[in-house]
C-alpha atoms as a PDB file:
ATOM      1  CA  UNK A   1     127.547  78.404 134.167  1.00  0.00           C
ATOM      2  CA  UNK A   2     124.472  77.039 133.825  1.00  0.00           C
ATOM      3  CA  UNK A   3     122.409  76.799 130.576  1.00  0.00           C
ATOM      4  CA  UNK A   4     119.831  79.523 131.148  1.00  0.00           C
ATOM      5  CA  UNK A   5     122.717  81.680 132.006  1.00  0.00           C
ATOM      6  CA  UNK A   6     124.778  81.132 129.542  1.00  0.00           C
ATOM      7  CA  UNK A   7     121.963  81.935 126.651  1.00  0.00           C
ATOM      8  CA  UNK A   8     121.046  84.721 128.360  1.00  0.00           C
ATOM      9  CA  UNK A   9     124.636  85.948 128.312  1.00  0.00           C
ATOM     10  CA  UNK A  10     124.721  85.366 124.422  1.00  0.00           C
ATOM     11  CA  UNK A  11     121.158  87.392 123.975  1.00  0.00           C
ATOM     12  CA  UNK A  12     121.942  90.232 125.863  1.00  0.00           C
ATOM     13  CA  UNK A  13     125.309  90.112 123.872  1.00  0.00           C
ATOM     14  CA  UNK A  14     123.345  90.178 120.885  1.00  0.00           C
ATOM     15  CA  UNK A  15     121.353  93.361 122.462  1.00  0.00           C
ATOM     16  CA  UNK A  16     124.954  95.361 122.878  1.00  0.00           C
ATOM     17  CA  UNK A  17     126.014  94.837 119.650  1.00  0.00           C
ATOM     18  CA  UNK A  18     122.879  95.468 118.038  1.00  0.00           C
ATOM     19  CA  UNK A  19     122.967  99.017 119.563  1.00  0.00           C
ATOM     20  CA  UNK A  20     126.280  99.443 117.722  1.00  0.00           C
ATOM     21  CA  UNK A  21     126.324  98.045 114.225  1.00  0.00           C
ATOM     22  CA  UNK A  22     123.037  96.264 112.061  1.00  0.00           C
ATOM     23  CA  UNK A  23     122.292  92.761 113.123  1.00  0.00           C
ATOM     24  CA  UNK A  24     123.414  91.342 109.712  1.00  0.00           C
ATOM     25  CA  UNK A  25     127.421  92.492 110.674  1.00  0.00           C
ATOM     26  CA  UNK A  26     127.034  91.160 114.038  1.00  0.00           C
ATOM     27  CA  UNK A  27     129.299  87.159 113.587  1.00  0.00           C
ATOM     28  CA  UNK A  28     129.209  84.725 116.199  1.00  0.00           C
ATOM     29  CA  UNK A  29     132.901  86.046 116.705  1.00  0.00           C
ATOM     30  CA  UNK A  30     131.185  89.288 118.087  1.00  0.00           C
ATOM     31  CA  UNK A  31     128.727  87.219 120.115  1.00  0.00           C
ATOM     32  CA  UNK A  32     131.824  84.904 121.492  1.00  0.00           C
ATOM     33  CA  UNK A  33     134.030  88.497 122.212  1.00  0.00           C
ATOM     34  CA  UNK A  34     130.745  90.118 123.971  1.00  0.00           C
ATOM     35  CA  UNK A  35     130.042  87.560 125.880  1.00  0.00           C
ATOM     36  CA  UNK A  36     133.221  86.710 127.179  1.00  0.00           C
ATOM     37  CA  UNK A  37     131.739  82.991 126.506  1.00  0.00           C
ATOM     38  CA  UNK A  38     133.603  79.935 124.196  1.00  0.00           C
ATOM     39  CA  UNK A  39     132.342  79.368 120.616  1.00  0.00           C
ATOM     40  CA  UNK A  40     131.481  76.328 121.635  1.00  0.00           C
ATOM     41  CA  UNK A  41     129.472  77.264 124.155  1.00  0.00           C
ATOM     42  CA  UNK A  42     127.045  79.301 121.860  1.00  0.00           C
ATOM     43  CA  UNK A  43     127.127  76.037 119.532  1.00  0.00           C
ATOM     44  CA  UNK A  44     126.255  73.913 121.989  1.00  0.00           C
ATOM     45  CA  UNK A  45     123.066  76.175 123.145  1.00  0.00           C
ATOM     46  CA  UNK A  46     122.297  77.906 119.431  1.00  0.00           C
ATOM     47  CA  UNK A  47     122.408  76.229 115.983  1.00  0.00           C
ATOM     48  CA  UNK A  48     123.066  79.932 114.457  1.00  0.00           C
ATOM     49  CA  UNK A  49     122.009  83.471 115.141  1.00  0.00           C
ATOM     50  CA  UNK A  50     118.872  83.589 114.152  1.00  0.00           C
ATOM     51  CA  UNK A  51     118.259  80.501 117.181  1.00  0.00           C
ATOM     52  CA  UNK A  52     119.289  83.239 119.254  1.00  0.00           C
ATOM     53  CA  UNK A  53     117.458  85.921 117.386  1.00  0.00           C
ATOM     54  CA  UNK A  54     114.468  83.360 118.057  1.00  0.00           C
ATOM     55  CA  UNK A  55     115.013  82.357 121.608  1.00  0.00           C
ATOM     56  CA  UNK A  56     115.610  86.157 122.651  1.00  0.00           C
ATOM     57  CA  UNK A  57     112.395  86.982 121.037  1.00  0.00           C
ATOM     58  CA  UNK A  58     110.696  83.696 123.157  1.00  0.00           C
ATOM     59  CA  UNK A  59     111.752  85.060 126.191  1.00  0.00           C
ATOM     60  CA  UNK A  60     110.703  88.358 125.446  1.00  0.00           C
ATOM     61  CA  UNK A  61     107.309  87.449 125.284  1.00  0.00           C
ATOM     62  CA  UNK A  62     107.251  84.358 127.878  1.00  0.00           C
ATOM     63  CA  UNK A  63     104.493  85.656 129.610  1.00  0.00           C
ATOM     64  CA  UNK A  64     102.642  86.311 126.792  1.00  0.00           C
ATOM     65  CA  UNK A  65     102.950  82.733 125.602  1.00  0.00           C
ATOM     66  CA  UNK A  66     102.122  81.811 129.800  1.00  0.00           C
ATOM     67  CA  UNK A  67      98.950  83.719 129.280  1.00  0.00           C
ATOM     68  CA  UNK A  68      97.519  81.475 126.104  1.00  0.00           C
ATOM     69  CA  UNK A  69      96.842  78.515 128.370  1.00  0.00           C
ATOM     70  CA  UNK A  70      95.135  80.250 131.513  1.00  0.00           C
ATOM     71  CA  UNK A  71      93.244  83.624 130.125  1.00  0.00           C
ATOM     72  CA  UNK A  72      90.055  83.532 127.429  1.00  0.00           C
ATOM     73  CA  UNK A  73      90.647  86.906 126.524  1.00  0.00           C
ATOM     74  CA  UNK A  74      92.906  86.392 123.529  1.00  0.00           C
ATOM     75  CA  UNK A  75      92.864  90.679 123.390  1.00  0.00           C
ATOM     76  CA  UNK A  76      94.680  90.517 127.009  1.00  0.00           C
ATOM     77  CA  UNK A  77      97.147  88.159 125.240  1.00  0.00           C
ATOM     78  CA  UNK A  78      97.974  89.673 122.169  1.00  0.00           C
ATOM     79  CA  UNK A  79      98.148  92.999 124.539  1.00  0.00           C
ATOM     80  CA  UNK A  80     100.947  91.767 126.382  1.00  0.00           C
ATOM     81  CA  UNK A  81     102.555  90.436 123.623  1.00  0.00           C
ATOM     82  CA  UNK A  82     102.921  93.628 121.875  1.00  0.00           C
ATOM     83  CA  UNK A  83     103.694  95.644 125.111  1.00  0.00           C
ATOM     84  CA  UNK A  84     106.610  93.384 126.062  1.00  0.00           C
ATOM     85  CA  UNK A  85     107.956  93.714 122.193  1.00  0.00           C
ATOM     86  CA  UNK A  86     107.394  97.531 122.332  1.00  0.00           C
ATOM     87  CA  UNK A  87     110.180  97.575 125.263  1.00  0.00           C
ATOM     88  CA  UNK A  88     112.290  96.166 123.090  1.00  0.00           C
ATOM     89  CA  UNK A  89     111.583  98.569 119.685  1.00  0.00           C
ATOM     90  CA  UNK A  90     115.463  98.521 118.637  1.00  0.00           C
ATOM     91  CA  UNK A  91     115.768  94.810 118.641  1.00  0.00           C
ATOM     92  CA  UNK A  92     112.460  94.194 116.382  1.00  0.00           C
ATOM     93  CA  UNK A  93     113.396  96.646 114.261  1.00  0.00           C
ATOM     94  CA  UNK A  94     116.830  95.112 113.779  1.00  0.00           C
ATOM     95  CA  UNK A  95     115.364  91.377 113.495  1.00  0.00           C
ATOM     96  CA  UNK A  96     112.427  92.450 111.504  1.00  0.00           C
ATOM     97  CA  UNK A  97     115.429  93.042 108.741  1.00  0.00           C
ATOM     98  CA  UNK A  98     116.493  89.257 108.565  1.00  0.00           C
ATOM     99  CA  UNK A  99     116.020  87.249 105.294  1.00  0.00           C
ATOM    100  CA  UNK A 100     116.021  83.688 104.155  1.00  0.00           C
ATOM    101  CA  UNK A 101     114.605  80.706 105.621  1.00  0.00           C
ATOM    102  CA  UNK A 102     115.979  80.990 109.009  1.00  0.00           C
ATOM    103  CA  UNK A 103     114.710  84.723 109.102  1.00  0.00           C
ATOM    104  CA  UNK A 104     112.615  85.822 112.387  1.00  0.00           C
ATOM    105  CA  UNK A 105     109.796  86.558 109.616  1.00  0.00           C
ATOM    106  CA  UNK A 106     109.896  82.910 108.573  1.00  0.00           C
ATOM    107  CA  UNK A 107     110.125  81.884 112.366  1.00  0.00           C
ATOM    108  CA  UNK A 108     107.645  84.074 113.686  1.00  0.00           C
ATOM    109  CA  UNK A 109     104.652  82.833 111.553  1.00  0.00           C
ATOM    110  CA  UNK A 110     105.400  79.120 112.498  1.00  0.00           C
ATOM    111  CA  UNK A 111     105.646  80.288 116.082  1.00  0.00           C
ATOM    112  CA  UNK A 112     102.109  82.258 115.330  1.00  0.00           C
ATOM    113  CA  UNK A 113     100.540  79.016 114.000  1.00  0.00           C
ATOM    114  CA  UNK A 114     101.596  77.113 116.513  1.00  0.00           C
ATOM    115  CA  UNK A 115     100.048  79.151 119.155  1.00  0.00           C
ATOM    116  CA  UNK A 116      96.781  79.233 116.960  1.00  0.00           C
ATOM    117  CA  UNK A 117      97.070  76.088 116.984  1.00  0.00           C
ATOM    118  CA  UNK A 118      97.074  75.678 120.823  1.00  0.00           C
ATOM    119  CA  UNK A 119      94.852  78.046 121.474  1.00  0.00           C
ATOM    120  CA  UNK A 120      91.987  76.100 119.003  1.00  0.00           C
ATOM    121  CA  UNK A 121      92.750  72.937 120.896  1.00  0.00           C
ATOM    122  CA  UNK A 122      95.347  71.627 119.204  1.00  0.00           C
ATOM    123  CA  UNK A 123      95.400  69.780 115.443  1.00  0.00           C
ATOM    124  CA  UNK A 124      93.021  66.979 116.545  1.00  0.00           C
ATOM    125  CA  UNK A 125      90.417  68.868 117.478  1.00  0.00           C
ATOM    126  CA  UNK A 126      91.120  70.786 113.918  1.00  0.00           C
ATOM    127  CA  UNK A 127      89.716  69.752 110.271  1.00  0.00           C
ATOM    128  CA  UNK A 128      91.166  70.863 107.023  1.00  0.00           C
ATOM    129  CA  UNK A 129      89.141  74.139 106.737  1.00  0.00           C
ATOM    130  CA  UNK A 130      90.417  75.344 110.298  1.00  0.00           C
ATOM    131  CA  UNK A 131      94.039  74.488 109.959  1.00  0.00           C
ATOM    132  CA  UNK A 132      93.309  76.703 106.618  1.00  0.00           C
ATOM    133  CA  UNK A 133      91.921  79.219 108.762  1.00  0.00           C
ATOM    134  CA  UNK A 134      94.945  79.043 111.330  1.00  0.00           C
ATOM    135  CA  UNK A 135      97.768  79.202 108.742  1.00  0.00           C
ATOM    136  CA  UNK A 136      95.838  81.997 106.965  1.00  0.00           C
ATOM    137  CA  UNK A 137      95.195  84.057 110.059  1.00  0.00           C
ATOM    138  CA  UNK A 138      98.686  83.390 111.431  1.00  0.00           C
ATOM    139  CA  UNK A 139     100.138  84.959 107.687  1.00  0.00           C
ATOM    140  CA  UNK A 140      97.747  87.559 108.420  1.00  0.00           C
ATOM    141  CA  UNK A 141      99.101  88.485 112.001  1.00  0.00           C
ATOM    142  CA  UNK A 142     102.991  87.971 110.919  1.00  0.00           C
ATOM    143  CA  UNK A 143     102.533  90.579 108.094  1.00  0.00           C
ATOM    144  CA  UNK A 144     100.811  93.240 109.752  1.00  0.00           C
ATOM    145  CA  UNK A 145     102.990  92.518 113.373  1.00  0.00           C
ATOM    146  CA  UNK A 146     105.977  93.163 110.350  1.00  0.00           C
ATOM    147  CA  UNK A 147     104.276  96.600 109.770  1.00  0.00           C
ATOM    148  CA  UNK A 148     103.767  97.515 112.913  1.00  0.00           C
ATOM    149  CA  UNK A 149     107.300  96.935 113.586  1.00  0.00           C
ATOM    150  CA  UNK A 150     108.831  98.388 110.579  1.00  0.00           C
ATOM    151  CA  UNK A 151     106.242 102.206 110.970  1.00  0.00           C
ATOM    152  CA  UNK A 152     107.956 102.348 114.528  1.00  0.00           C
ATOM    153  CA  UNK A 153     105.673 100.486 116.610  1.00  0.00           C
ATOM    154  CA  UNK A 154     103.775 103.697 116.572  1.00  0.00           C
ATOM    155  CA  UNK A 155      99.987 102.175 116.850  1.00  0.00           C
ATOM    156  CA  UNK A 156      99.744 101.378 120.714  1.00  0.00           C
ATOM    157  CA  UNK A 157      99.471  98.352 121.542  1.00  0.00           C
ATOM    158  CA  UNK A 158      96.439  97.752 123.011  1.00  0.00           C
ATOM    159  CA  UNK A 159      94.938  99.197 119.352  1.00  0.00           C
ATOM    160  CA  UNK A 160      97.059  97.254 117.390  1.00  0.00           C
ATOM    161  CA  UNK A 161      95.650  94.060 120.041  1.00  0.00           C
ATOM    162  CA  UNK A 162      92.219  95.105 119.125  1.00  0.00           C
ATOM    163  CA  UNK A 163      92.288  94.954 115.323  1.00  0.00           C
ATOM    164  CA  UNK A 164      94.412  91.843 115.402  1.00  0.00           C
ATOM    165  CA  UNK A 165      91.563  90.274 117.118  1.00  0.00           C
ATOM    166  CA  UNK A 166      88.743  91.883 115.057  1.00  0.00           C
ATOM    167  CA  UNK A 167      90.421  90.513 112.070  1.00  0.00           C
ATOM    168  CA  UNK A 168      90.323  87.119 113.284  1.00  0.00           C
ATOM    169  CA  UNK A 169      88.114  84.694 111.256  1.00  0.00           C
ATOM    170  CA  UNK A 170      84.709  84.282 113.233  1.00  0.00           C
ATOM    171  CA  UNK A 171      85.822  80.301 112.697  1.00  0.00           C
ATOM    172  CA  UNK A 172      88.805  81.067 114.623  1.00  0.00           C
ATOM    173  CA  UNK A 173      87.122  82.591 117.348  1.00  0.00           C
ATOM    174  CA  UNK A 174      84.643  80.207 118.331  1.00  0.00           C
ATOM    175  CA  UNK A 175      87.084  77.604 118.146  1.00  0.00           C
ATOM    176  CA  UNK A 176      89.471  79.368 120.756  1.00  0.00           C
ATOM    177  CA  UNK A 177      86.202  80.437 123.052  1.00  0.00           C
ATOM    178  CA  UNK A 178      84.728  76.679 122.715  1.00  0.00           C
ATOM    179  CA  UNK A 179      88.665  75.416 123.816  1.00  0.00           C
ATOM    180  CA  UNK A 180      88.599  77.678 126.450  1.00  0.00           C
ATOM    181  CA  UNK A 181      85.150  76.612 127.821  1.00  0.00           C
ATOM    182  CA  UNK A 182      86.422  73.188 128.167  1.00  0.00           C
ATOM    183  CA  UNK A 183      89.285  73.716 129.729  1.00  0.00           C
END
């Protein structure tokens, strides 16, 4: 079985058993019985569950992610985004639950302010006040994409997209539109 496969087998493991018990029962026992896959299998793919909890959310929202490097309009992005997690409301509720370092809280925002990151032309092309601005903004986005999980998901998604973006630092902005006029 090939890689790909094989993760995906684990993830939409994960996605069965999270339909039947909380995510904080579910043991990479469960995963390994679900699956029908070896425990070393998931090791050798997944450090722990909340890799997997990570990677399912990744793929996800691939074409999200996709969109960052070929569209300007960073509304049509986060759009997506939020679209592709609203089809998959039980699972971010579940996730949304995790604590510690490791937690897909935790995970998310460095995923956030990496993308920031990318999308302002990467850490080079960044002085101290904008990475400020990105790790601020990206805390910003994490909480209230927390609280739009945790209400339900309830706020469409192109609304929710909208005041993300309005709440963006004007910094922030004119760094992604300058990136994506040179590129």
């Amino acid at each position: 079985m090939k890689e790909a496969q094989s993760k995906r087998a684990f993830s939409e493991a994960l996605e069965r058993l999270m339909e039947q018990k909380p995510i904080a029962k579910i043991r990479v026992t469960d995963l390994v019985e679900e699956s029908g896959l070896s425990r070393q299998t998931f090791y050798r793919h997944f450090r722990d569950i909340y890799d997997l909890i990570d990677w399912t959310h990744q793929e996800k929202t691939r074409l999200a992610f996709e969109l960052i490097d070929v569209d300007a309009d960073i509304t049509h992005v986060w759009v997506v985004c939020l679209r592709l997690m609203a089809r998959s409301k039980n699972f971010y509720q579940q996730v949304i639950t995790t604590s510690g370092c490791n937690s897909f809280y935790n995970g998310y925002y460095l995923r956030c302010q990496n993308n920031l990151l990318r999308m302002a032309g990467g850490r080079e092309r960044c002085d101290d006040a904008m990475l400020f601005t990105i790790r601020f903004t990206a805390a910003g986005i994490t909480q209230m994409i927390t609280e739009w999980i945790t209400d339900g998901m309830a706020q469409p998604p192109e609304e929710m997209a909208k005041l993300l973006v309005e709440s963006m630092p004007a910094k922030y902005l004119q760094a992604h539109k300058s990136q994506k006029s040179r590129g």
